[in-house]
Protein backbone atom coordinates (compact mmCIF):
# COMPACT_ATOMS: atom_id res chain seq x y z
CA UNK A 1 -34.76 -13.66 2.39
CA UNK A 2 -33.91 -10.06 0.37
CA UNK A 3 -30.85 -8.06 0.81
CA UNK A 4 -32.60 -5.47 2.74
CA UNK A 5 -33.77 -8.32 5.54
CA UNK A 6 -30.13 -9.57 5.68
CA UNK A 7 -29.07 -6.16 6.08
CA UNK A 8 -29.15 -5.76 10.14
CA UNK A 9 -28.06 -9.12 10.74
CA UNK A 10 -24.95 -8.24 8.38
CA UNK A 11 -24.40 -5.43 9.93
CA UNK A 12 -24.83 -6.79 13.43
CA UNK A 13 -21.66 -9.14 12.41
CA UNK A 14 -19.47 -6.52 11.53
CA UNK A 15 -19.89 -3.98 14.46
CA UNK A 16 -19.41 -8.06 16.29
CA UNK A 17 -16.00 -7.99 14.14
CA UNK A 18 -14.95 -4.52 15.37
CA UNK A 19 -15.24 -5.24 19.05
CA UNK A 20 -13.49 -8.49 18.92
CA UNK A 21 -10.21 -6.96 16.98
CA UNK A 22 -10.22 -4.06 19.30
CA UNK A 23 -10.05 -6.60 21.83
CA UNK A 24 -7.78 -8.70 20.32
CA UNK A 25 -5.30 -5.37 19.33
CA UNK A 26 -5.52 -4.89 23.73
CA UNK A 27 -4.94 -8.69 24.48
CA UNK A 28 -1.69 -8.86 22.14
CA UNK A 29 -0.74 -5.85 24.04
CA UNK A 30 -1.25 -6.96 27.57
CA UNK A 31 0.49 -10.45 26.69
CA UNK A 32 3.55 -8.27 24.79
CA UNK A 33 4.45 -7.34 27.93
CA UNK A 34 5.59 -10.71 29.03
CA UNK A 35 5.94 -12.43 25.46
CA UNK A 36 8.64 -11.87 22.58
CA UNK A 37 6.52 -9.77 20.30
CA UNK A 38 7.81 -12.29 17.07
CA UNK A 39 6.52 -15.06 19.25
CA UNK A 40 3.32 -13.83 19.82
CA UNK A 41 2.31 -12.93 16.77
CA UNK A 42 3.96 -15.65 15.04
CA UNK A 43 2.11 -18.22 16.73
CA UNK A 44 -1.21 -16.80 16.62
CA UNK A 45 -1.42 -16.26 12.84
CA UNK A 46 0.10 -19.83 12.35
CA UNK A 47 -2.74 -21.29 14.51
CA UNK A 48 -5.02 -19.56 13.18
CA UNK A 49 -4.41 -19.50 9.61
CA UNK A 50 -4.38 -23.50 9.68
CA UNK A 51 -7.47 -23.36 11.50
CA UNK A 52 -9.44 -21.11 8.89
CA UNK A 53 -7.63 -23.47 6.55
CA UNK A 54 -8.87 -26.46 7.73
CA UNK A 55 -12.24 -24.84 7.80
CA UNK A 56 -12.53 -23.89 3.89
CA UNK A 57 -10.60 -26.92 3.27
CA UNK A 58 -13.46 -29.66 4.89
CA UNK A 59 -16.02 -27.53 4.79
CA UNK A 60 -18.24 -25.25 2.73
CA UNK A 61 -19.18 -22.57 5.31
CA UNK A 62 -16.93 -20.11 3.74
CA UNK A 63 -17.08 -21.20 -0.01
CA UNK A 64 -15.32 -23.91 -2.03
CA UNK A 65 -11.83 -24.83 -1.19
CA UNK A 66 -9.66 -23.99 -4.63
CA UNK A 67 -6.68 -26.32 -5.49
CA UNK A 68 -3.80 -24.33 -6.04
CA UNK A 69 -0.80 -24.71 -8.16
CA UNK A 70 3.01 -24.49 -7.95
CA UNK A 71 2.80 -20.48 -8.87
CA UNK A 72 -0.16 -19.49 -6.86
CA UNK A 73 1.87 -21.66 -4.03
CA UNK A 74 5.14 -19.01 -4.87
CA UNK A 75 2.85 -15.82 -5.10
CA UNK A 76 1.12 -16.69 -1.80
CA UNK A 77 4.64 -17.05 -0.12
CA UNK A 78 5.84 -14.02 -1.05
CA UNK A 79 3.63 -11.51 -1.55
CA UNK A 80 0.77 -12.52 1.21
CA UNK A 81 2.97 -14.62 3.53
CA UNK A 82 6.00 -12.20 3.65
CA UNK A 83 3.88 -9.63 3.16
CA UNK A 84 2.38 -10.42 6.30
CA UNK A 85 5.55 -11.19 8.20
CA UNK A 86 6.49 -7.51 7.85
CA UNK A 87 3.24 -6.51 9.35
CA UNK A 88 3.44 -8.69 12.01
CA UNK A 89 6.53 -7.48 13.96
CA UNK A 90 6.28 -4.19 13.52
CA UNK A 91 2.68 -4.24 14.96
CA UNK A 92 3.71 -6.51 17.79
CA UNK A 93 6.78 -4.37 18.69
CA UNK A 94 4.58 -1.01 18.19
CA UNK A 95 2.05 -2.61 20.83
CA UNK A 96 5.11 -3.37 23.17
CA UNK A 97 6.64 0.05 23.02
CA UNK A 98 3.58 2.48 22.77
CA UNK A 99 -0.21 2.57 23.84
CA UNK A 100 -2.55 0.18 21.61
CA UNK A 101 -4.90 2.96 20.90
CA UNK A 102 -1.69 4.48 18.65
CA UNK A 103 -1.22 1.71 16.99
CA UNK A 104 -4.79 1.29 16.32
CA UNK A 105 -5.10 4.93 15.12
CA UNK A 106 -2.19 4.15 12.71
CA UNK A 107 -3.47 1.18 11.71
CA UNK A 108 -6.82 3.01 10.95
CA UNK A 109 -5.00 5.78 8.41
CA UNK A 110 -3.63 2.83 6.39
CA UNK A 111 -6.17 3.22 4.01
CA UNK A 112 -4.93 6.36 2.71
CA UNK A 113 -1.53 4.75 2.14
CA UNK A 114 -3.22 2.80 -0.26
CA UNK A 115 -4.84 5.18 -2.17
CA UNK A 116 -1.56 7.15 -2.98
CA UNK A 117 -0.51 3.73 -4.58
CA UNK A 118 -3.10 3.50 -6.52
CA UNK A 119 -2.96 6.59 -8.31
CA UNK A 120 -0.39 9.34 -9.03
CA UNK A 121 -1.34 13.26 -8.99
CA UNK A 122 -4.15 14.35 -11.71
CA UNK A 123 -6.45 16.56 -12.85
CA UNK A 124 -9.35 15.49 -11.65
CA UNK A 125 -12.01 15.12 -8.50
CA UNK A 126 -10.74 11.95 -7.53
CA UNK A 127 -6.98 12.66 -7.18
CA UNK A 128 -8.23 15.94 -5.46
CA UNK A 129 -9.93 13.95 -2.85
CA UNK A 130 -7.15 11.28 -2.63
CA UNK A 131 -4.36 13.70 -1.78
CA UNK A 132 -6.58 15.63 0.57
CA UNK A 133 -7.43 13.31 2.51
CA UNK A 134 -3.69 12.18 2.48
CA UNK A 135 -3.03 15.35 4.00
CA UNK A 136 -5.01 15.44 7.08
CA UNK A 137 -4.17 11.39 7.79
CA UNK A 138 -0.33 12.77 7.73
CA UNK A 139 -1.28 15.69 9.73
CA UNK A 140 -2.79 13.22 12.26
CA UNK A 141 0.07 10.55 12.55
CA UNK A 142 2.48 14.25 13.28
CA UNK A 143 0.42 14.61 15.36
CA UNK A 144 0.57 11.43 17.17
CA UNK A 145 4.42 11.88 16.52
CA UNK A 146 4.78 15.51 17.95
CA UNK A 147 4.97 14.88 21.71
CA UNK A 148 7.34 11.60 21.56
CA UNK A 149 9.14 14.34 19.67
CA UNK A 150 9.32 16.65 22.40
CA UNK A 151 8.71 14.86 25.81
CA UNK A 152 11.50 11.66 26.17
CA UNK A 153 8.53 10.04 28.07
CA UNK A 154 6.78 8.88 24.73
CA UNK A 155 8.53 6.28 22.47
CA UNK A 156 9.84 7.60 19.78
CA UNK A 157 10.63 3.59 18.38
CA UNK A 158 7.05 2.23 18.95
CA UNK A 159 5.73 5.66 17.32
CA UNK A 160 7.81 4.47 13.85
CA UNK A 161 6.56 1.13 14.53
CA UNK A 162 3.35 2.14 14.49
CA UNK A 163 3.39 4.16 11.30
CA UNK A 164 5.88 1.30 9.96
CA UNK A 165 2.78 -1.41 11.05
CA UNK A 166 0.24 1.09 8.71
CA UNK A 167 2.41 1.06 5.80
CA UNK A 168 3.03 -2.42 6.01
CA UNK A 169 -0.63 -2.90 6.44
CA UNK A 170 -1.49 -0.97 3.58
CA UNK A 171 0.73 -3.10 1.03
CA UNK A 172 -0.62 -6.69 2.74
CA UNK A 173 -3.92 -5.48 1.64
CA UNK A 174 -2.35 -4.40 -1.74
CA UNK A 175 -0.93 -8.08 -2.28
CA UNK A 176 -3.69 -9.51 -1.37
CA UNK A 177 -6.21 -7.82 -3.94
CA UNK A 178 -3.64 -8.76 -6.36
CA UNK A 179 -3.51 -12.47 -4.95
CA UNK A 180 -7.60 -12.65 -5.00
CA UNK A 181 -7.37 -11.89 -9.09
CA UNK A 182 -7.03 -15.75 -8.98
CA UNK A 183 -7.45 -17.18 -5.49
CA UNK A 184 -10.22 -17.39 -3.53
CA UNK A 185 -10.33 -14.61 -0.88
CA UNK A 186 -10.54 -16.26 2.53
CA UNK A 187 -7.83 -19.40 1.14
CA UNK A 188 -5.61 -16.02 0.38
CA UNK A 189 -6.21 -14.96 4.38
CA UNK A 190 -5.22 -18.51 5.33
CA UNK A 191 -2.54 -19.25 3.81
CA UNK A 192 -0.95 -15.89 4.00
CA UNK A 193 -1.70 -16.39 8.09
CA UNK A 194 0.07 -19.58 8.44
CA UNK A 195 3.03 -18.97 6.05
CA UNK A 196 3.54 -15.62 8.02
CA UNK A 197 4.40 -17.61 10.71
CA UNK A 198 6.68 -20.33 9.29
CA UNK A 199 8.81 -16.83 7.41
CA UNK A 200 8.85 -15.99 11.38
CA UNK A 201 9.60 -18.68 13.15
CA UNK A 202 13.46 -18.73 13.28
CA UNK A 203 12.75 -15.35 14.14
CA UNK A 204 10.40 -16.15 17.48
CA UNK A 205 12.90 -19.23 18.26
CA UNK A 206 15.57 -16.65 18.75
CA UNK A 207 13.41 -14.61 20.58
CA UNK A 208 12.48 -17.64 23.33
CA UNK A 209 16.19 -18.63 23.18
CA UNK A 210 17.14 -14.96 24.30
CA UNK A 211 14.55 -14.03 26.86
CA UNK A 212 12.63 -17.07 27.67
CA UNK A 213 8.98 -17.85 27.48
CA UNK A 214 6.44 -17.42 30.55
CA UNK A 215 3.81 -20.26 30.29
CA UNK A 216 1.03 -20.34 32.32
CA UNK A 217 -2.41 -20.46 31.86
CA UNK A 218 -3.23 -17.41 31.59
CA UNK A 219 -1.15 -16.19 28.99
CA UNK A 220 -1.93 -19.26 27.25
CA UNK A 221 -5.39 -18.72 27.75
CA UNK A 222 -5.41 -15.28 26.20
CA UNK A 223 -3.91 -16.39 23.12
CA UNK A 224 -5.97 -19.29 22.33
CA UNK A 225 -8.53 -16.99 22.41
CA UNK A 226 -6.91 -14.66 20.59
CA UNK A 227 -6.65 -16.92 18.04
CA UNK A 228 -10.21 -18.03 17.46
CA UNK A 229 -11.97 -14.68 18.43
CA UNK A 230 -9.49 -11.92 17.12
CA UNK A 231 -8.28 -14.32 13.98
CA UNK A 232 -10.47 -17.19 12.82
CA UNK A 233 -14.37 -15.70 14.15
CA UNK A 234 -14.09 -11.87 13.04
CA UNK A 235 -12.36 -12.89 9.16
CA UNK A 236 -15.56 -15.37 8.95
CA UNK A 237 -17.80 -12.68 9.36
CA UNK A 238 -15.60 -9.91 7.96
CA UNK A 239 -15.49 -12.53 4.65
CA UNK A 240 -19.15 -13.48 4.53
CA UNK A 241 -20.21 -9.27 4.72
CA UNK A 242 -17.86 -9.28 1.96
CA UNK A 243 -20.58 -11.74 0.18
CA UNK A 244 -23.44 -9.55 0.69
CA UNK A 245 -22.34 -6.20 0.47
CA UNK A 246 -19.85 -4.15 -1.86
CA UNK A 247 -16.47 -4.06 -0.38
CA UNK A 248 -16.57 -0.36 0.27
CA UNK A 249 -19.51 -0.76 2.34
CA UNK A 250 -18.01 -3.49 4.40
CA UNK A 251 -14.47 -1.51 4.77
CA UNK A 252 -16.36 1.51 6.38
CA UNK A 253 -16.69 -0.24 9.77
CA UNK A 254 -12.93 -0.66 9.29
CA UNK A 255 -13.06 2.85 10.59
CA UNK A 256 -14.18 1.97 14.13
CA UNK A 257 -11.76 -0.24 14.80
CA UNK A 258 -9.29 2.59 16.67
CA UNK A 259 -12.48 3.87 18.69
CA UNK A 260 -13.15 -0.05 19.73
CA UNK A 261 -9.45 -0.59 20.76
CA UNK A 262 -9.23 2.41 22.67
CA UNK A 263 -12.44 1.52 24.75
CA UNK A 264 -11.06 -1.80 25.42
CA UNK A 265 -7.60 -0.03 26.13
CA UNK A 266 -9.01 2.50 28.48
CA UNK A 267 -11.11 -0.28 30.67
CA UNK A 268 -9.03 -3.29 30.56
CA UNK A 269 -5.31 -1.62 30.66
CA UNK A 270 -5.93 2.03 32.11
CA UNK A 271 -4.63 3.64 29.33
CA UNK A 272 -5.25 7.36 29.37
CA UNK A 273 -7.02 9.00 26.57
CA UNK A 274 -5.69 12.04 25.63
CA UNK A 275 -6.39 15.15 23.90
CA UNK A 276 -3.34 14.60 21.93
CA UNK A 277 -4.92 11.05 20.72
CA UNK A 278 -8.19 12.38 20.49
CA UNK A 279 -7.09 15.87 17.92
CA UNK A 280 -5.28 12.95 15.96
CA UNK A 281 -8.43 10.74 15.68
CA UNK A 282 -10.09 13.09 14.60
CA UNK A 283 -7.89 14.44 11.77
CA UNK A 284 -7.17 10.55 10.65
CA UNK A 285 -10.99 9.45 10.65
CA UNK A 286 -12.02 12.86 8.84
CA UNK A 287 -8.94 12.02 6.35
CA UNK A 288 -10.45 8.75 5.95
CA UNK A 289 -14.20 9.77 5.11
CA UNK A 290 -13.27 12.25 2.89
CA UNK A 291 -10.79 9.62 1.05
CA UNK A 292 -14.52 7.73 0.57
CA UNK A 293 -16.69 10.88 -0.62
CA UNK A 294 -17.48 11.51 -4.00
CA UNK A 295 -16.50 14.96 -4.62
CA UNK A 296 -17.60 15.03 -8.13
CA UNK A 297 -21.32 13.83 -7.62
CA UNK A 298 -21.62 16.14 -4.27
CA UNK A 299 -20.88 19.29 -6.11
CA UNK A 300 -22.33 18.09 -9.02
CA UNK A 301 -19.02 19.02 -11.10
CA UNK A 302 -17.53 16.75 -13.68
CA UNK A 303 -15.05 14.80 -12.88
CA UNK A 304 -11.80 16.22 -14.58
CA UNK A 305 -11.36 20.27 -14.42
């Protein structure tokens, strides 16, 4: 079957992958409430990075397993597993202390954080475009920031978590391109899932030593399927897009991913939308496009000036 053929179905998957982490980015929120935030998050990328493990480990659904030695072992540890850590609680605390479309919207700038890293001030199209669209994504998370600022109603903590959660975000992804040089993509996910949780583990014991742990089925529930649907299902597809299409193609659907969580938020937890959210969406997604245009080829100018 051609590319072209494969195309609908592939992009079937990944609007499929946007709904279930929008869902997942509402269920961590609703079982924050009653949960240590370490805990939760902790034991759902343990779970279900030994699960995706054990998946390109005995089988060959998402490509050959690859035997790793005693430095890829160290890298993974502490670039992808710590690296993850980070992200981890200050996501989990940001859905605990503000609204999970926020956290999503941060989340969704995160791409502009790595484009600064990538490449300092020049004269050219491309650091023209970079920088802009810097701009607006900062003018979006103040934003965001402005009325926890002004009104003691909003939390100013789980607003810094939230932009904390983007940068950390933003450097996972960074470690992890650097990781994939050498190790196969999916067995970087995996590993950097499950390590994540052993670096947090004290952590999350503390946590249930400190304030307890409700379990009941329900919250149980929601995590298990947390852990399949918003970790192990959406990384299969998000992986096997990867396969078929360049990555820039595939990361563009990244983009939805604040608009699916704030659906989810607004039906399944009542959160309001607001015209504060919606004026930052707007300036983050638009910061976010234009961080993907071509300048050079629109305007049909070279490329340095």
């Amino acid at each position: 079957m051609s590319e072209n053929k494969n195309n609908p179905a592939i992009a079937g998957s990944l609007v499929l992958v946007v709904l279930l982490w929008g869902g997942n980015n509402v269920s961590t929120k609703w079982l924050v409430g009653d949960w240590p935030p370490v805990f939760t998050g902790m034991t759902r990328f343990l779970f279900a990075g030994v699960i995706l493990l054990g998946v390109l480990r005995f089988t060959t659904l998402l490509g050959k397993f690859q035997t790793l030695n005693a430095t890829q072992h160290r890298q993974l540890w502490l670039r992808g597993g710590l690296g993850l850590a980070a992200y981890t609680v200050t996501f989990c605390w940001a859905l605990k202390l503000t609204a999970a479309s926020h956290v999503a919207l941060y989340i969704g700038a995160s791409p502009i954080w790595a484009l600064l890293v990538e490449q300092r001030p020049q004269k050219n199209w491309s650091s023209v475009r970079r920088y802009a669209a810097a701009f607006l994504a900062l003018t979006g998370v103040l934003v965001l920031f402005w009325p926890a600022l002004k009104n003691s109603s909003f939390n100013l903590a789980g607003e810094c978590c939230g932009l904390g959660s983007s940068l950390f975000w933003a450097n996972y992804n960074h470690q992890s391109r650097i990781l994939a040089r050498t190790i196969h993509g999916v067995e970087v996910a995996a590993n950097s899932m499950w390590m994540s949780g052993v670096w947090l583990l004290p952590v999350a014991l503390i946590e249930i030593f400190h304030h307890g742990l409700v379990v009941d089925t329900p919250h149980l529930g929601i995590q298990s399927l947390a852990i399949i649907f918003g970790g192990v299902v959406p990384y299969a597809l998000w992986n096997s897009s990867l396969r078929h299409w360049p990555t820039s193609r595939v990361m563009l659907f990244n983009n939805l991913i604040p608009i699916s969580t704030t659906t989810w938020a607004h039906f399944v937890l009542r959160e309001e939308i607001t015209s504060t959210f919606c004026a930052a969406m707007i300036l983050i997604v638009a910061g976010v496009a234009i961080g993907q245009m071509d300048w050079a080829k629109i305007f049909k100018q070279p490329e340095s000036f």
